[in-house]
PDB file of N, CA and C in Angstrom:
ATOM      1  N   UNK A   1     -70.688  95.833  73.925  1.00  0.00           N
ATOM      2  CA  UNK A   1     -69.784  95.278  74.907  1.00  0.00           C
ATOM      3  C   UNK A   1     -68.581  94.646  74.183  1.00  0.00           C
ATOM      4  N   UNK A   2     -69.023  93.763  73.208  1.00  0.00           N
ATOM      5  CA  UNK A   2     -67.356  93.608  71.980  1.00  0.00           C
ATOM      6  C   UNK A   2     -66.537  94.254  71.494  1.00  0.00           C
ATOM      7  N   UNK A   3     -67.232  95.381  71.133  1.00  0.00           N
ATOM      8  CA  UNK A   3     -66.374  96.414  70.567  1.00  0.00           C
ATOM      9  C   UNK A   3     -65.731  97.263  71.899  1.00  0.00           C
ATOM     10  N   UNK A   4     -65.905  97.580  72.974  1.00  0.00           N
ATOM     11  CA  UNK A   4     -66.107  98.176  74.307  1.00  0.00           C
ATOM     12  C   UNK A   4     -64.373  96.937  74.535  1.00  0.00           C
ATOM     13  N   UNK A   5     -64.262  95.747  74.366  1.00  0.00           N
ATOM     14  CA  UNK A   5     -63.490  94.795  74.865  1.00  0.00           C
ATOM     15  C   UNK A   5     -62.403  94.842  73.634  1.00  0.00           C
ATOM     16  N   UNK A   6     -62.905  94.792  73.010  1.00  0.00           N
ATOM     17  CA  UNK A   6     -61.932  94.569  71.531  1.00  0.00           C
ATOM     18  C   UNK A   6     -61.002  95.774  71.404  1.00  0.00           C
ATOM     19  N   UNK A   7     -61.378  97.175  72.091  1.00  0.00           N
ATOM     20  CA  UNK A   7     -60.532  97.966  71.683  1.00  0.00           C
ATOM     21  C   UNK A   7     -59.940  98.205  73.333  1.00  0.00           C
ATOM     22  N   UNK A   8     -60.378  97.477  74.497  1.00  0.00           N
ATOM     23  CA  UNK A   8     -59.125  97.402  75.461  1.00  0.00           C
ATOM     24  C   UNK A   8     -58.280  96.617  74.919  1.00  0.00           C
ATOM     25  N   UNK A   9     -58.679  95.463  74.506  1.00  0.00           N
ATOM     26  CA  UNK A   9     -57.304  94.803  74.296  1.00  0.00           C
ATOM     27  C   UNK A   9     -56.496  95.044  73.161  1.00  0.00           C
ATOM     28  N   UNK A  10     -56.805  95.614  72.188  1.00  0.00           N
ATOM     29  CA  UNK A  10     -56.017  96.221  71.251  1.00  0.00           C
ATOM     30  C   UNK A  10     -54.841  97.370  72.118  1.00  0.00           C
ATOM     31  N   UNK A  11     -55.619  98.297  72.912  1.00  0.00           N
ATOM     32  CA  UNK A  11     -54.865  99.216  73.790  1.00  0.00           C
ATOM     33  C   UNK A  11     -53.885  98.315  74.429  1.00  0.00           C
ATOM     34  N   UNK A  12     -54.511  97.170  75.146  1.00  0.00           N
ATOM     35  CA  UNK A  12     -53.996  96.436  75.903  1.00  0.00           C
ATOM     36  C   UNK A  12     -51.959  96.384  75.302  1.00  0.00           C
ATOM     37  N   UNK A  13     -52.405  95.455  74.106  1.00  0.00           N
ATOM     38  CA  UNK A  13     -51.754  94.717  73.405  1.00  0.00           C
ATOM     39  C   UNK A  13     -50.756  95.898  72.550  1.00  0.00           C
ATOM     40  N   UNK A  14     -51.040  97.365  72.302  1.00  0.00           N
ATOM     41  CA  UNK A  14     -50.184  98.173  71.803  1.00  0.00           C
ATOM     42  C   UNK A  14     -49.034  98.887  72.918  1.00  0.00           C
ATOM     43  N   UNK A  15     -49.630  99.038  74.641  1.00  0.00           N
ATOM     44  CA  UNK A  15     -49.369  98.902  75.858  1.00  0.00           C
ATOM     45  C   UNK A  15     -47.862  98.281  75.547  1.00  0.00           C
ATOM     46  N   UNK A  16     -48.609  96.840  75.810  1.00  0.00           N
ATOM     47  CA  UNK A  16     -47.702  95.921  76.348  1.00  0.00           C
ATOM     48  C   UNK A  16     -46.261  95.877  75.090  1.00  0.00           C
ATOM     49  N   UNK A  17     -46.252  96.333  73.835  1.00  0.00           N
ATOM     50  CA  UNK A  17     -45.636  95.871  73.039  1.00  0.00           C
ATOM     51  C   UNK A  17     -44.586  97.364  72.882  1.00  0.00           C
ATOM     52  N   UNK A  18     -45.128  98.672  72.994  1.00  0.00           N
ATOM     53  CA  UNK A  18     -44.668  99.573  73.484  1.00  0.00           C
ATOM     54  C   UNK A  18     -43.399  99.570  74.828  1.00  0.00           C
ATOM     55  N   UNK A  19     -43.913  99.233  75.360  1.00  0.00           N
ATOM     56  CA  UNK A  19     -43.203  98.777  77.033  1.00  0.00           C
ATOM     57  C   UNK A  19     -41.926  98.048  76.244  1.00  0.00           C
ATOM     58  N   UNK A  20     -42.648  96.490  75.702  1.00  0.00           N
ATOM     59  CA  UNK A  20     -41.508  95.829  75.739  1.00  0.00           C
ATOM     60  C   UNK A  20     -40.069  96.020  74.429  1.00  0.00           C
ATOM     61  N   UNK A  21     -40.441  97.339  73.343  1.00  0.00           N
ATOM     62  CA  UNK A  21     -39.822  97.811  72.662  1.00  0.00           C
ATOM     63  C   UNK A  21     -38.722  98.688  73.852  1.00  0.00           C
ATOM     64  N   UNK A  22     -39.240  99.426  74.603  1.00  0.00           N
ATOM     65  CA  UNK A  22     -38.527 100.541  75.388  1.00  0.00           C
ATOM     66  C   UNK A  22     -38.212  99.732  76.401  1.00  0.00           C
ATOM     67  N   UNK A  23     -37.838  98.870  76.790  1.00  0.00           N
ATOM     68  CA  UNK A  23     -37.213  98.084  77.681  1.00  0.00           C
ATOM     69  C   UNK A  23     -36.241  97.207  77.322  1.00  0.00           C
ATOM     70  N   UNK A  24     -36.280  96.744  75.929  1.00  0.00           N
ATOM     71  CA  UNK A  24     -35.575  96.245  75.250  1.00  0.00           C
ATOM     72  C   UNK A  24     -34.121  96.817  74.978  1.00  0.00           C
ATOM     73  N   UNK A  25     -34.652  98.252  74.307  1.00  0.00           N
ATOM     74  CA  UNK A  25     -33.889  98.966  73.866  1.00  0.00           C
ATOM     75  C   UNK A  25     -33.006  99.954  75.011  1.00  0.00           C
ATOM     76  N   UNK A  26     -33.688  99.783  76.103  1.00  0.00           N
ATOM     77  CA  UNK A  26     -32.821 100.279  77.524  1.00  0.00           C
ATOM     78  C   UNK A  26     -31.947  99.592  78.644  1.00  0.00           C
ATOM     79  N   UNK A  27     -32.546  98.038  78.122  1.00  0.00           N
ATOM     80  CA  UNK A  27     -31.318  97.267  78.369  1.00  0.00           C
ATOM     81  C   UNK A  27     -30.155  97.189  77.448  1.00  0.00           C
ATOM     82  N   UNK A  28     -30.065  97.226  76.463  1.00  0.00           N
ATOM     83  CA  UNK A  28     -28.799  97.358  75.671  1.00  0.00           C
ATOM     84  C   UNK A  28     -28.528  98.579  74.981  1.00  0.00           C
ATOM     85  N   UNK A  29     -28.537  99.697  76.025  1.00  0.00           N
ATOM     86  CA  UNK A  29     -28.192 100.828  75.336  1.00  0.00           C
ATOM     87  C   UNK A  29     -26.150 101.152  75.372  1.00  0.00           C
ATOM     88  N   UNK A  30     -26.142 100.555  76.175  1.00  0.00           N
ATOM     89  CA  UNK A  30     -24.877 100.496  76.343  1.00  0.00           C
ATOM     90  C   UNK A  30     -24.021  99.028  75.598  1.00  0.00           C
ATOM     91  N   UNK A  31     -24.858  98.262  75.237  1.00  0.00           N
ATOM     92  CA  UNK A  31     -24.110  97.032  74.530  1.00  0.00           C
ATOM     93  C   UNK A  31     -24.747  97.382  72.917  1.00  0.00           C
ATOM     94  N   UNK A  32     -23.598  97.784  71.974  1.00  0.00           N
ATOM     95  CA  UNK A  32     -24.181  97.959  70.662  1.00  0.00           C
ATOM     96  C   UNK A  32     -24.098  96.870  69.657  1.00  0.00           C
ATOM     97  N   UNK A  33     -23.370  95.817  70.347  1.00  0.00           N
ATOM     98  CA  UNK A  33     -23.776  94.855  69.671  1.00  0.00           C
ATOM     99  C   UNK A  33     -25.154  94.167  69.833  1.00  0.00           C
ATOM    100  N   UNK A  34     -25.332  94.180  70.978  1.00  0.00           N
ATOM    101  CA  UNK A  34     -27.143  93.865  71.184  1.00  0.00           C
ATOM    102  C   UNK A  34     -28.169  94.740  70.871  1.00  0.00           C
ATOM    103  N   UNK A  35     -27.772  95.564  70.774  1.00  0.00           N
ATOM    104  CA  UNK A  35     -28.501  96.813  70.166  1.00  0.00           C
ATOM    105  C   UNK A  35     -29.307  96.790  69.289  1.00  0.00           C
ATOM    106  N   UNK A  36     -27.990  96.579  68.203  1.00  0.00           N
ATOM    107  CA  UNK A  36     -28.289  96.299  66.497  1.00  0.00           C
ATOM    108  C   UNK A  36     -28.861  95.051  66.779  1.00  0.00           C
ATOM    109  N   UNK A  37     -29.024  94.272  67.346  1.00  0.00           N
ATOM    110  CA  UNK A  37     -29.278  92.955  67.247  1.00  0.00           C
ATOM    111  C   UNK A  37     -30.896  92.741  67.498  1.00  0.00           C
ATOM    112  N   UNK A  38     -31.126  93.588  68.375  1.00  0.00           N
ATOM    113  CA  UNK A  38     -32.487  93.791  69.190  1.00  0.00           C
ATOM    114  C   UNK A  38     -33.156  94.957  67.852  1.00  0.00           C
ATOM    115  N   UNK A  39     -32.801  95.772  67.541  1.00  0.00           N
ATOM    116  CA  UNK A  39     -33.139  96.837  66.535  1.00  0.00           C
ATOM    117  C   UNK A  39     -33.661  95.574  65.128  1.00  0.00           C
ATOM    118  N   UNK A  40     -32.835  94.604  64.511  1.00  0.00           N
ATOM    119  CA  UNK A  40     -33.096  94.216  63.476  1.00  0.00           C
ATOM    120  C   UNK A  40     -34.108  93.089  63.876  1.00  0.00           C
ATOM    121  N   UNK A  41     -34.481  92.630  65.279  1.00  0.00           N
ATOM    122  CA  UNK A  41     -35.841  91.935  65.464  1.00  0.00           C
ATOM    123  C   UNK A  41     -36.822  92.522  65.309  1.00  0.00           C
ATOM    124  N   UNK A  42     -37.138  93.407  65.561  1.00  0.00           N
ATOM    125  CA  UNK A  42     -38.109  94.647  65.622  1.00  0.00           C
ATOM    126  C   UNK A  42     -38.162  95.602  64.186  1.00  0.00           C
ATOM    127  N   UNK A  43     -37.367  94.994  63.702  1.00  0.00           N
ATOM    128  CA  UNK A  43     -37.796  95.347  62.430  1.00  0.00           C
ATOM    129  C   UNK A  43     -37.183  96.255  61.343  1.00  0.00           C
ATOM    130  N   UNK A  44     -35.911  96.669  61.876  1.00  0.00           N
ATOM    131  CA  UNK A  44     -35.141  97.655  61.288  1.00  0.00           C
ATOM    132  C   UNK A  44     -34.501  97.256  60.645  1.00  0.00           C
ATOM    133  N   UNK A  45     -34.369  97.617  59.231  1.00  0.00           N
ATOM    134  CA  UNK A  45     -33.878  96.814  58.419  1.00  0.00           C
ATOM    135  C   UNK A  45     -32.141  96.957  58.216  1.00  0.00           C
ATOM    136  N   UNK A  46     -31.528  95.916  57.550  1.00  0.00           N
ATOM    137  CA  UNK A  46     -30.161  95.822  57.787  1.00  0.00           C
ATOM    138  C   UNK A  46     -29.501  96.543  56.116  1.00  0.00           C
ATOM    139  N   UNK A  47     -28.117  96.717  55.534  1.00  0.00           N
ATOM    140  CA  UNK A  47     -27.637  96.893  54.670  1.00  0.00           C
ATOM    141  C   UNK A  47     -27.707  95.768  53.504  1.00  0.00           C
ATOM    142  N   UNK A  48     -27.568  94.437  54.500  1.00  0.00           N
ATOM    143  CA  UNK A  48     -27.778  93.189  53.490  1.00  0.00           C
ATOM    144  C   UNK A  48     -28.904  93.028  52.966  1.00  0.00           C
ATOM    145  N   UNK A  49     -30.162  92.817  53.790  1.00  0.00           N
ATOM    146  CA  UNK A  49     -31.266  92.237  53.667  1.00  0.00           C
ATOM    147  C   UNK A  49     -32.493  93.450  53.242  1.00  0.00           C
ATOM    148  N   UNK A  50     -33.242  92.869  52.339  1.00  0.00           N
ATOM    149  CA  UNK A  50     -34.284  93.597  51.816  1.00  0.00           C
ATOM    150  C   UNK A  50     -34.594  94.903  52.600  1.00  0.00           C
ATOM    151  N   UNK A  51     -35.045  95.932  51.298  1.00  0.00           N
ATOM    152  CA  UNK A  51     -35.291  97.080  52.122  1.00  0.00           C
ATOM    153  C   UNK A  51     -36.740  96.808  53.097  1.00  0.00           C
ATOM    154  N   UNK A  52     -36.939  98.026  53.659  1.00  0.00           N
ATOM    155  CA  UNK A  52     -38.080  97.781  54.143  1.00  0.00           C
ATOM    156  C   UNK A  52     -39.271  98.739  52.897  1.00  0.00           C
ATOM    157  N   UNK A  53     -40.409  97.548  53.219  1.00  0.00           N
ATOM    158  CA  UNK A  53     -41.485  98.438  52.029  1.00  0.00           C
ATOM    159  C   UNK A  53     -42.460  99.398  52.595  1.00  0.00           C
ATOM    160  N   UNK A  54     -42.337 100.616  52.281  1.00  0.00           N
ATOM    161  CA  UNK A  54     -43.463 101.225  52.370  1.00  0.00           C
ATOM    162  C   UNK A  54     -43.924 102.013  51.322  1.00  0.00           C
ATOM    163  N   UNK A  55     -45.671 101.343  52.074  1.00  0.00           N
ATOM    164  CA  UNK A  55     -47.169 101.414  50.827  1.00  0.00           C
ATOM    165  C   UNK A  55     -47.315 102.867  50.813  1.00  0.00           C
ATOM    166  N   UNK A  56     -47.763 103.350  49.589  1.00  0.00           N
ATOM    167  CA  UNK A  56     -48.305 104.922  49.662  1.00  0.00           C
ATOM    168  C   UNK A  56     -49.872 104.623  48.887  1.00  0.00           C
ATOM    169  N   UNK A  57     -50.432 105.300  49.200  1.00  0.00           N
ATOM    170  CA  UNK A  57     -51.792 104.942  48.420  1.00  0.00           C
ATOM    171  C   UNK A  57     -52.408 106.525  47.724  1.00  0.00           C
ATOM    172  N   UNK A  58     -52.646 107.089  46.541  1.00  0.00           N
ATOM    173  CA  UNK A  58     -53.229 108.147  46.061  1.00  0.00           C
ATOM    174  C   UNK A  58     -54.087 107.835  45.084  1.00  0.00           C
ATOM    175  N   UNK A  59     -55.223 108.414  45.127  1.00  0.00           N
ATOM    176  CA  UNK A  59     -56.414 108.195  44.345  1.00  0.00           C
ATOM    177  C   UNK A  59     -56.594 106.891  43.948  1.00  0.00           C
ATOM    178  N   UNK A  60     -56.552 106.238  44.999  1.00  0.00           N
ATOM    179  CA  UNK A  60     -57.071 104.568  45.262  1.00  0.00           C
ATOM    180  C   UNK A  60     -55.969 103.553  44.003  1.00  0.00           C
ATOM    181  N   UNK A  61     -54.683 104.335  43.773  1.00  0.00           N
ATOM    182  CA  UNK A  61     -53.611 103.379  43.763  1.00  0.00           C
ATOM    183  C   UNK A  61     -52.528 103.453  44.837  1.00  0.00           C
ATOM    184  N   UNK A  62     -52.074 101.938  44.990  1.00  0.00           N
ATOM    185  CA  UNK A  62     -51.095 101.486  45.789  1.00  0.00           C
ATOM    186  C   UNK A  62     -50.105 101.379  45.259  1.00  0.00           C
ATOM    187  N   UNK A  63     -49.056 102.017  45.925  1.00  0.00           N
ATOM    188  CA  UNK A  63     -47.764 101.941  45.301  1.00  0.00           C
ATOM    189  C   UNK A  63     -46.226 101.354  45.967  1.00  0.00           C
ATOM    190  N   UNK A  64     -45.454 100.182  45.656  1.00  0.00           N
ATOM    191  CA  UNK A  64     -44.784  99.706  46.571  1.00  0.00           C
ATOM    192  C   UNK A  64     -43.098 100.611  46.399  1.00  0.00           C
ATOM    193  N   UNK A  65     -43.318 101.053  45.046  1.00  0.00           N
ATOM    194  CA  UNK A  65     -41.713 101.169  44.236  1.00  0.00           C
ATOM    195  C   UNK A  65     -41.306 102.245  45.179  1.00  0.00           C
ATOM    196  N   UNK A  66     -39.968 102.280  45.476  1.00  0.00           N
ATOM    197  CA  UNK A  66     -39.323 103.274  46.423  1.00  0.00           C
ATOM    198  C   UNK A  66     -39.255 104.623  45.437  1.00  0.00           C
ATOM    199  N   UNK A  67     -39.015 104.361  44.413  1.00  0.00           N
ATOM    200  CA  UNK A  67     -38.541 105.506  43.765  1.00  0.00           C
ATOM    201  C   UNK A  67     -40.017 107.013  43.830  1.00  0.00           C
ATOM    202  N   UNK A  68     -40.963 106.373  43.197  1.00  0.00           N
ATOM    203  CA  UNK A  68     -42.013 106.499  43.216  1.00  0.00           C
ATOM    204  C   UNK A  68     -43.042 107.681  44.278  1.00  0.00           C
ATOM    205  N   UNK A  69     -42.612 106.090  45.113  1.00  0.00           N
ATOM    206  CA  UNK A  69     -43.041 106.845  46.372  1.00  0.00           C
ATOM    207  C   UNK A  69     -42.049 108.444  47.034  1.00  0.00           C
ATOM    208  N   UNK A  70     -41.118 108.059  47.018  1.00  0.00           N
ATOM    209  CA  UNK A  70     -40.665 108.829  47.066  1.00  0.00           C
ATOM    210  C   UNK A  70     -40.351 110.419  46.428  1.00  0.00           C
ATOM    211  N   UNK A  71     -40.995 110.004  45.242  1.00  0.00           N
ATOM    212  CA  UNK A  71     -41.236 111.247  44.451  1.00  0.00           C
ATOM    213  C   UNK A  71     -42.923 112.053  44.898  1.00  0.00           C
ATOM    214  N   UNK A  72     -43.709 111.067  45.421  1.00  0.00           N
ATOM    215  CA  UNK A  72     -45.100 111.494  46.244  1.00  0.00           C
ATOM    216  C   UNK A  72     -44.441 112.600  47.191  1.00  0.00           C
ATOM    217  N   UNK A  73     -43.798 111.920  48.027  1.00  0.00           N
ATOM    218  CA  UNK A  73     -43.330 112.440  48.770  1.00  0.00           C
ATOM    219  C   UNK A  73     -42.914 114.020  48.716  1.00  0.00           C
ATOM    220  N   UNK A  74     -42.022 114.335  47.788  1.00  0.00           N
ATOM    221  CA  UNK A  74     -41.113 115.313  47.227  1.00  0.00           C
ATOM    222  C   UNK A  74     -42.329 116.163  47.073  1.00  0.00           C
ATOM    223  N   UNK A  75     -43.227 115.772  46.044  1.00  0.00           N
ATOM    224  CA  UNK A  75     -44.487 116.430  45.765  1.00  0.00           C
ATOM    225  C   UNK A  75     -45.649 117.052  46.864  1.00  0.00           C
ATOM    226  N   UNK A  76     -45.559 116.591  47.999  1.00  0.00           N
ATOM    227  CA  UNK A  76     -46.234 116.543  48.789  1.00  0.00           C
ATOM    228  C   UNK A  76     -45.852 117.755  49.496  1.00  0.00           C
ATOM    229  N   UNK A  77     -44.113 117.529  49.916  1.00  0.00           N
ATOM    230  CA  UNK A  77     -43.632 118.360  50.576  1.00  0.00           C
ATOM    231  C   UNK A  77     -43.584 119.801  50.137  1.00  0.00           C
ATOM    232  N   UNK A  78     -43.220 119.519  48.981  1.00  0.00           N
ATOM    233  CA  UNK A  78     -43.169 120.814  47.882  1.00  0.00           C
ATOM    234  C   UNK A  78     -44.429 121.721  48.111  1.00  0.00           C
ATOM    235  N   UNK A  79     -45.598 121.223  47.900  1.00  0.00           N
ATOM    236  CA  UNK A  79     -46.672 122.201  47.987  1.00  0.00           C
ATOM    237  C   UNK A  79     -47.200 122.298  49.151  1.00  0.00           C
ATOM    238  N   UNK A  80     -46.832 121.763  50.359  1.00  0.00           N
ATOM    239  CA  UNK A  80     -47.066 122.000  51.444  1.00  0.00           C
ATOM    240  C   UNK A  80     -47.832 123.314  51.833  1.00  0.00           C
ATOM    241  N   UNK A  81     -46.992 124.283  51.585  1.00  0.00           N
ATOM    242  CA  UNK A  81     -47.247 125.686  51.993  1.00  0.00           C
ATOM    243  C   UNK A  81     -48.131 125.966  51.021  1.00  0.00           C
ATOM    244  N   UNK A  82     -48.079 126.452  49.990  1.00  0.00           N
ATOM    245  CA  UNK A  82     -48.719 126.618  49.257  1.00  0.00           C
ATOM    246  C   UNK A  82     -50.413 126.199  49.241  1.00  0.00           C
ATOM    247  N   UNK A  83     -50.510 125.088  50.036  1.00  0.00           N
ATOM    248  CA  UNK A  83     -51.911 124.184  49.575  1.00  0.00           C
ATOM    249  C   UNK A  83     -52.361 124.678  51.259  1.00  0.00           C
ATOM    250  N   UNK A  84     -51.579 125.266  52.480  1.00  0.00           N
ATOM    251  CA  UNK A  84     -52.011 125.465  53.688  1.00  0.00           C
ATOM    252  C   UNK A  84     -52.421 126.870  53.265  1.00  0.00           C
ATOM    253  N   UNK A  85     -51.804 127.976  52.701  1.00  0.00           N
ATOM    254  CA  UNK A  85     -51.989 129.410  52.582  1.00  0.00           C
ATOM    255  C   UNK A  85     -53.256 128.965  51.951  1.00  0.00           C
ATOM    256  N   UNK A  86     -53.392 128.220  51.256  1.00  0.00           N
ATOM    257  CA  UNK A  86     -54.658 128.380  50.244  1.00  0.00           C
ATOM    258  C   UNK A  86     -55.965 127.956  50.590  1.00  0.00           C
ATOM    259  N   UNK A  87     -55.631 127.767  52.099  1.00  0.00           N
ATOM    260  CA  UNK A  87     -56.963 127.335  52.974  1.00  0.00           C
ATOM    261  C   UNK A  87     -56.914 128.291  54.098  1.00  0.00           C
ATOM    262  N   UNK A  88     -56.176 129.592  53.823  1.00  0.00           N
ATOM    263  CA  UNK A  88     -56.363 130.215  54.706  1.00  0.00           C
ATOM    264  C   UNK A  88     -57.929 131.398  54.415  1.00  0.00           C
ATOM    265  N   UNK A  89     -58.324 131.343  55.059  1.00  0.00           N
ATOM    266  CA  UNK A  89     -59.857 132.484  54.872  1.00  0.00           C
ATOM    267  C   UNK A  89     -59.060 133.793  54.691  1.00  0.00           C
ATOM    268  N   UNK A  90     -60.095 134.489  53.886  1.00  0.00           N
ATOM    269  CA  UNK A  90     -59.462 135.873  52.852  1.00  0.00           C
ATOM    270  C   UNK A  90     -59.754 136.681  54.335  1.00  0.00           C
ATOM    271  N   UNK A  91     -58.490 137.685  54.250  1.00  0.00           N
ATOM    272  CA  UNK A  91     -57.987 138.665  55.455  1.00  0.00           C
ATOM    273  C   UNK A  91     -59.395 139.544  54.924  1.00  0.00           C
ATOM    274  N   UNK A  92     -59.732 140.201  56.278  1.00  0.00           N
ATOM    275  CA  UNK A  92     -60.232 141.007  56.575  1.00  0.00           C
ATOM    276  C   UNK A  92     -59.237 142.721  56.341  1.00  0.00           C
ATOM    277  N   UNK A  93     -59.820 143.686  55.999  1.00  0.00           N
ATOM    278  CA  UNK A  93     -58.828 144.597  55.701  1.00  0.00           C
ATOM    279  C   UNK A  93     -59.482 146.191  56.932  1.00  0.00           C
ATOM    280  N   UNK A  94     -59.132 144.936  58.538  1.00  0.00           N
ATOM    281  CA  UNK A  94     -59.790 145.400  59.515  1.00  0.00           C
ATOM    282  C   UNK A  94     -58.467 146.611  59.988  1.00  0.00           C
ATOM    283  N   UNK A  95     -57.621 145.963  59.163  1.00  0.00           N
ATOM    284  CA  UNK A  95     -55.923 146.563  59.365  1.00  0.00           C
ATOM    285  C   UNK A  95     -55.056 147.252  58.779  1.00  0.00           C
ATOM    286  N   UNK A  96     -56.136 148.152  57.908  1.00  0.00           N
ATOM    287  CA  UNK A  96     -55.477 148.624  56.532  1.00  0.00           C
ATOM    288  C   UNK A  96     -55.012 147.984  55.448  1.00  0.00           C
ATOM    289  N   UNK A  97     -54.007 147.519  54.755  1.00  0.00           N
ATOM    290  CA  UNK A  97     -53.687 146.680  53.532  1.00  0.00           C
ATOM    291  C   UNK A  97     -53.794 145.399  54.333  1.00  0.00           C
TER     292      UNK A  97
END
């Protein structure tokens, strides 16, 4: 029954915070000075002020450095295809070659 409650109100509470992002942002779609203003409460970061950090985690290290991460990234993207073909099950040669 806790867990049954704990994850309405989590729903609850992602709901309500959802809503009040998109309501926010639809009252001042037309005022861009409130805009930006409403955007950098919520978390978007500005030109002045610290970037924003994001964590990458691979083989149980954490990594904060932008550069870094960003090279995960690159890497990631890069073999994309490569690492999907390579989970593809071997063709049947129901079709000739």
């Amino acid at each position: 029954m806790f867990k049954k409650n704990r994850n309405q109100l989590q729903e609850l509470i992602k709901s309500k915070k959802k809503n009040f992002v998109t309501q926010k942002l639809t009252e001042n779609i037309s005022k861009p000075r409130k805009l930006w203003k409403t955007l950098k409460t919520l978390g978007l970061p500005n030109k002045n002020g610290p970037s924003t950090k994001v964590v990458l985690g691979t083989n149980e290290k954490v990594s904060l450095d932008n550069k870094e991460n960003a090279e995960k990234f690159k890497n990631f993207y890069e073999n994309l295809a490569s690492n999907l073909v390579n989970k593809l099950p071997t063709p049947t040669k129901k079709y000739g070659k």
